[in-house]
C-alpha atoms as a PDB file:
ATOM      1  CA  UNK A   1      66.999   1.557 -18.038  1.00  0.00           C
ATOM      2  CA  UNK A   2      64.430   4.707 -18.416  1.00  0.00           C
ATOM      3  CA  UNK A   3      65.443   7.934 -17.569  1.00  0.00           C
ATOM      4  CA  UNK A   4      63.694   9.364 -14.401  1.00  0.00           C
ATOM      5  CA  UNK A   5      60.759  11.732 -15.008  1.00  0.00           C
ATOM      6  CA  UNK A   6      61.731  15.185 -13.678  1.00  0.00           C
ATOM      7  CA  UNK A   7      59.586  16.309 -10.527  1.00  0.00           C
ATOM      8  CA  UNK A   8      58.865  19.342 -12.391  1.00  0.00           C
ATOM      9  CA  UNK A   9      58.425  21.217 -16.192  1.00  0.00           C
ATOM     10  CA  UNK A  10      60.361  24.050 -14.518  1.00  0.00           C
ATOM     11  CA  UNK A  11      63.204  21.250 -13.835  1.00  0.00           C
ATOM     12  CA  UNK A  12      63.451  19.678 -16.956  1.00  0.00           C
ATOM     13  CA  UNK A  13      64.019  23.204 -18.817  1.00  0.00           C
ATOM     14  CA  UNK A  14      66.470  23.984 -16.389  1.00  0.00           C
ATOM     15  CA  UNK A  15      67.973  20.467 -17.544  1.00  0.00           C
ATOM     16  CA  UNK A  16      67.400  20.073 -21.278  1.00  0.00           C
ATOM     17  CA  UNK A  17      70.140  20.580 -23.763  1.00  0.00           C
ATOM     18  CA  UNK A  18      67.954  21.011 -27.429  1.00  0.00           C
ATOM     19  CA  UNK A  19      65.468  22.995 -28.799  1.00  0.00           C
ATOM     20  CA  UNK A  20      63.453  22.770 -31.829  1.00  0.00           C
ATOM     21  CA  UNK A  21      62.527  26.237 -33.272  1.00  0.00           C
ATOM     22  CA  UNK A  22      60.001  26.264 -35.296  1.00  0.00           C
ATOM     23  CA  UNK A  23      58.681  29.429 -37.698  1.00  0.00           C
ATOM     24  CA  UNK A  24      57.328  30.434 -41.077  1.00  0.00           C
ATOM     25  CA  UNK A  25      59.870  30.934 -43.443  1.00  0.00           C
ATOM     26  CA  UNK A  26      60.793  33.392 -46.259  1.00  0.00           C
ATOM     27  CA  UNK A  27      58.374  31.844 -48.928  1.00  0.00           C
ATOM     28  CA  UNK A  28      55.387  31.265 -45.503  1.00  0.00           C
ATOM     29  CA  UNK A  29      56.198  27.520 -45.511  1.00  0.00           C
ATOM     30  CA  UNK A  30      56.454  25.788 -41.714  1.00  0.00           C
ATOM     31  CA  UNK A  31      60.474  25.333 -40.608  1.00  0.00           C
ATOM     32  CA  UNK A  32      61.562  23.702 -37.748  1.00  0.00           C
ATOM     33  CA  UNK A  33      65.304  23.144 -36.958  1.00  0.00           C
ATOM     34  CA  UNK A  34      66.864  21.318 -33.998  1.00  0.00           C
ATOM     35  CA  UNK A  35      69.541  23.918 -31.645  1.00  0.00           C
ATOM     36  CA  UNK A  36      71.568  23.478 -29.063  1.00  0.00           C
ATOM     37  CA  UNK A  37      70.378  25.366 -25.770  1.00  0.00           C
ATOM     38  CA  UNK A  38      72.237  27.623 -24.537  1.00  0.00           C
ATOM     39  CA  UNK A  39      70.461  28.328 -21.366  1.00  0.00           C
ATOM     40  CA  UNK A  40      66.722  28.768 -19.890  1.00  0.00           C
ATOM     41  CA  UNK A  41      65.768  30.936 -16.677  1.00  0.00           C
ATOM     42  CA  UNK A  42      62.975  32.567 -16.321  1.00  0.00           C
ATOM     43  CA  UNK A  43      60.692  31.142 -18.927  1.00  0.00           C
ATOM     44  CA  UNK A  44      63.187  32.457 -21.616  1.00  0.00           C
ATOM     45  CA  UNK A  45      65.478  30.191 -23.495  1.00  0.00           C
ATOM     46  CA  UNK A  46      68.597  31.143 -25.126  1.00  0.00           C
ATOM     47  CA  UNK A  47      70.827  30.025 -27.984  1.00  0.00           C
ATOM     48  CA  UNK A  48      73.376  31.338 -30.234  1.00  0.00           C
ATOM     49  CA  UNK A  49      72.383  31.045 -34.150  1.00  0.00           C
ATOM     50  CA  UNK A  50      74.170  32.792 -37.676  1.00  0.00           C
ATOM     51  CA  UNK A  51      71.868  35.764 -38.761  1.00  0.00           C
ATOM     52  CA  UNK A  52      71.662  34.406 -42.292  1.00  0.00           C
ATOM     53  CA  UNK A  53      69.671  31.433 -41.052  1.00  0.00           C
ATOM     54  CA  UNK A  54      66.333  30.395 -42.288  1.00  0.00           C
ATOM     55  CA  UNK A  55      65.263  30.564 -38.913  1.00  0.00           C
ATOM     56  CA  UNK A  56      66.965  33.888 -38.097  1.00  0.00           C
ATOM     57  CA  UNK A  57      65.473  35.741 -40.930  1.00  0.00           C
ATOM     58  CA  UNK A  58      61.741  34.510 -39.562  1.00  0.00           C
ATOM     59  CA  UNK A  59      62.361  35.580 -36.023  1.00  0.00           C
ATOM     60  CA  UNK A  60      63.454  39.100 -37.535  1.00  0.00           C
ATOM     61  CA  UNK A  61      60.087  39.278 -39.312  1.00  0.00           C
ATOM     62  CA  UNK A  62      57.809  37.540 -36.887  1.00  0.00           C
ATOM     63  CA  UNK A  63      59.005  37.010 -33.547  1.00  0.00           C
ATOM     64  CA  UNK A  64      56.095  34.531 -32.838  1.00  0.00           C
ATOM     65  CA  UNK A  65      57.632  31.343 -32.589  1.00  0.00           C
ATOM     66  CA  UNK A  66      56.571  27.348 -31.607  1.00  0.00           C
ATOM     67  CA  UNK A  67      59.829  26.156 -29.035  1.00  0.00           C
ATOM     68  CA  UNK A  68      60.014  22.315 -28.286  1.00  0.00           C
ATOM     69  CA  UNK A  69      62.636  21.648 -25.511  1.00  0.00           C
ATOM     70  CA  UNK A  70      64.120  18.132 -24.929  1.00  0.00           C
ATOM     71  CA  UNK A  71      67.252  15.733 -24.309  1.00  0.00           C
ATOM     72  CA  UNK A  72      68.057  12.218 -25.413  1.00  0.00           C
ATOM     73  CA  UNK A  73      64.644  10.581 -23.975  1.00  0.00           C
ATOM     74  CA  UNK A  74      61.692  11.753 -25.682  1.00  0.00           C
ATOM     75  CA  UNK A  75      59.333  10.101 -22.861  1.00  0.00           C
ATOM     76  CA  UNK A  76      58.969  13.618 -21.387  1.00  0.00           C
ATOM     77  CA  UNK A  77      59.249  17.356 -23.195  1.00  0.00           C
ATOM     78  CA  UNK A  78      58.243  20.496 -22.906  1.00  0.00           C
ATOM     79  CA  UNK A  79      56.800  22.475 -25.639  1.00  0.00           C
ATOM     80  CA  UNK A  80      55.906  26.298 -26.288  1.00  0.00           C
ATOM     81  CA  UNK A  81      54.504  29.267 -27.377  1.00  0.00           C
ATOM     82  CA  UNK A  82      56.712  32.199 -27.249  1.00  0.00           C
ATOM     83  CA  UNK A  83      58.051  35.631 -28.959  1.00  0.00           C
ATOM     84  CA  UNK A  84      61.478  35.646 -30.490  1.00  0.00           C
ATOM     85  CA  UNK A  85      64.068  38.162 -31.047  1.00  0.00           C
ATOM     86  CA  UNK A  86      67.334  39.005 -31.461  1.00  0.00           C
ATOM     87  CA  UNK A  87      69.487  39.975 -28.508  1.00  0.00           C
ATOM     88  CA  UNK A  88      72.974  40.621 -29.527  1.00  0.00           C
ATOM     89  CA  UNK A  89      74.796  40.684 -32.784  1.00  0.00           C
ATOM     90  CA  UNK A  90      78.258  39.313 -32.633  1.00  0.00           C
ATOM     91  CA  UNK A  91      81.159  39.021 -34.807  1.00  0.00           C
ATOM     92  CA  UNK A  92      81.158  36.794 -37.859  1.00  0.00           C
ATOM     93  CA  UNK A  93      77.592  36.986 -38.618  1.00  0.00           C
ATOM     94  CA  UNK A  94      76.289  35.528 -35.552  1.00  0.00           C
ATOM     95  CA  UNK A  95      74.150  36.655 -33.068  1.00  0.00           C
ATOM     96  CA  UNK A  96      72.455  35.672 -30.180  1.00  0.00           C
ATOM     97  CA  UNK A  97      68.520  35.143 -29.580  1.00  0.00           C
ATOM     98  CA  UNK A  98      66.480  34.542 -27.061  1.00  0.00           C
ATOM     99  CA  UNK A  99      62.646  33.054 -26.797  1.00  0.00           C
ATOM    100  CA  UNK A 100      59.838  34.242 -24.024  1.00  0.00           C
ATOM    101  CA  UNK A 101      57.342  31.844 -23.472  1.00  0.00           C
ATOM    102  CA  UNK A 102      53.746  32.959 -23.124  1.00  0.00           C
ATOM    103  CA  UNK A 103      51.699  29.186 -23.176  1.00  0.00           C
ATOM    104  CA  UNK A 104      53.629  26.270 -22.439  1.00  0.00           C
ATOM    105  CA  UNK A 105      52.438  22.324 -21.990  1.00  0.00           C
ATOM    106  CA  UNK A 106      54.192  18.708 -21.597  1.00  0.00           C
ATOM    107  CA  UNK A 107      54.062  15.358 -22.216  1.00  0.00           C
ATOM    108  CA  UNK A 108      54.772  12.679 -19.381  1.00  0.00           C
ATOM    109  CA  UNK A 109      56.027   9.595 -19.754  1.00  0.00           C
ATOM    110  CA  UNK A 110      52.512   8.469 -20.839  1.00  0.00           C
ATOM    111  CA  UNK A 111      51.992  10.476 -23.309  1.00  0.00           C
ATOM    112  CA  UNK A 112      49.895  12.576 -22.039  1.00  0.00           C
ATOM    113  CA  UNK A 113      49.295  16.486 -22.568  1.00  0.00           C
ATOM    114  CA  UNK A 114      49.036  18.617 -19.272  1.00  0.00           C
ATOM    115  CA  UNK A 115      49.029  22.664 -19.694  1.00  0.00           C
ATOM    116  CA  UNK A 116      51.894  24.265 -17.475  1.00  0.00           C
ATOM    117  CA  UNK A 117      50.872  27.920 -15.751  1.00  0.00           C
ATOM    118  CA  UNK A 118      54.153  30.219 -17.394  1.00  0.00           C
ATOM    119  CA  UNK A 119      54.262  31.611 -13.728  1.00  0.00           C
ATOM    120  CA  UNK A 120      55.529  28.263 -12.648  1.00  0.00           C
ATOM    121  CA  UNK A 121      58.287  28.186 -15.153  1.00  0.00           C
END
């Protein structure tokens, strides 16, 4: 049975469970690596990473990141543009980030790409 299409981008965010984060890494080579989502509100996701991180290390030299959200059916996903940065350090070497979107688009089930407006997010 297929999973029902949200009714909205906004909705699906609020729902999804992973991110991809993708940046340039330490030698300028494309990373991407899969996360789990902490939360998403107002077109800013969240998620808790170690500082030592491939991925960590980018956002503290580049904040620009690319931010693909989804959950187990890849029929429909959001994906973005957005600045990076750290937002708390915590014990143990971890910290945790956050992720502003700025363009944003999705796929429906179809496979087709529609531009979102951020403001609706």
């Amino acid at each position: 049975m297929a999973a029902l299409e949200p009714t909205s981008p906004k909705e699906f965010l609020q729902q999804a469970t992973h991110i991809i984060v993708a940046v340039v890494d330490d030698e300028g080579k494309p990373w991407a690596v899969p996360l789990g989502l902490k939360s998403y509100k107002h077109r800013t996701f969240q998620w808790f990473s170690a500082v030592d991180t491939v991925h960590s290390r980018a956002i503290a030299r580049n904040p620009e990141v690319a931010v693909t959200a989804y959950m187990a059916d890849p029929t429909y996903g959001v994906c973005a543009r957005a600045h990076a940065k750290k937002q708390l350090t915590l014990p143990g070497g971890f910290a945790l980030y956050s992720a502003e979107i700025y363009e944003a688009w999705y796929n429906t089930g179809k496979r087709i790409k529609t531009n979102i407006d951020v403001k609706d997010l």
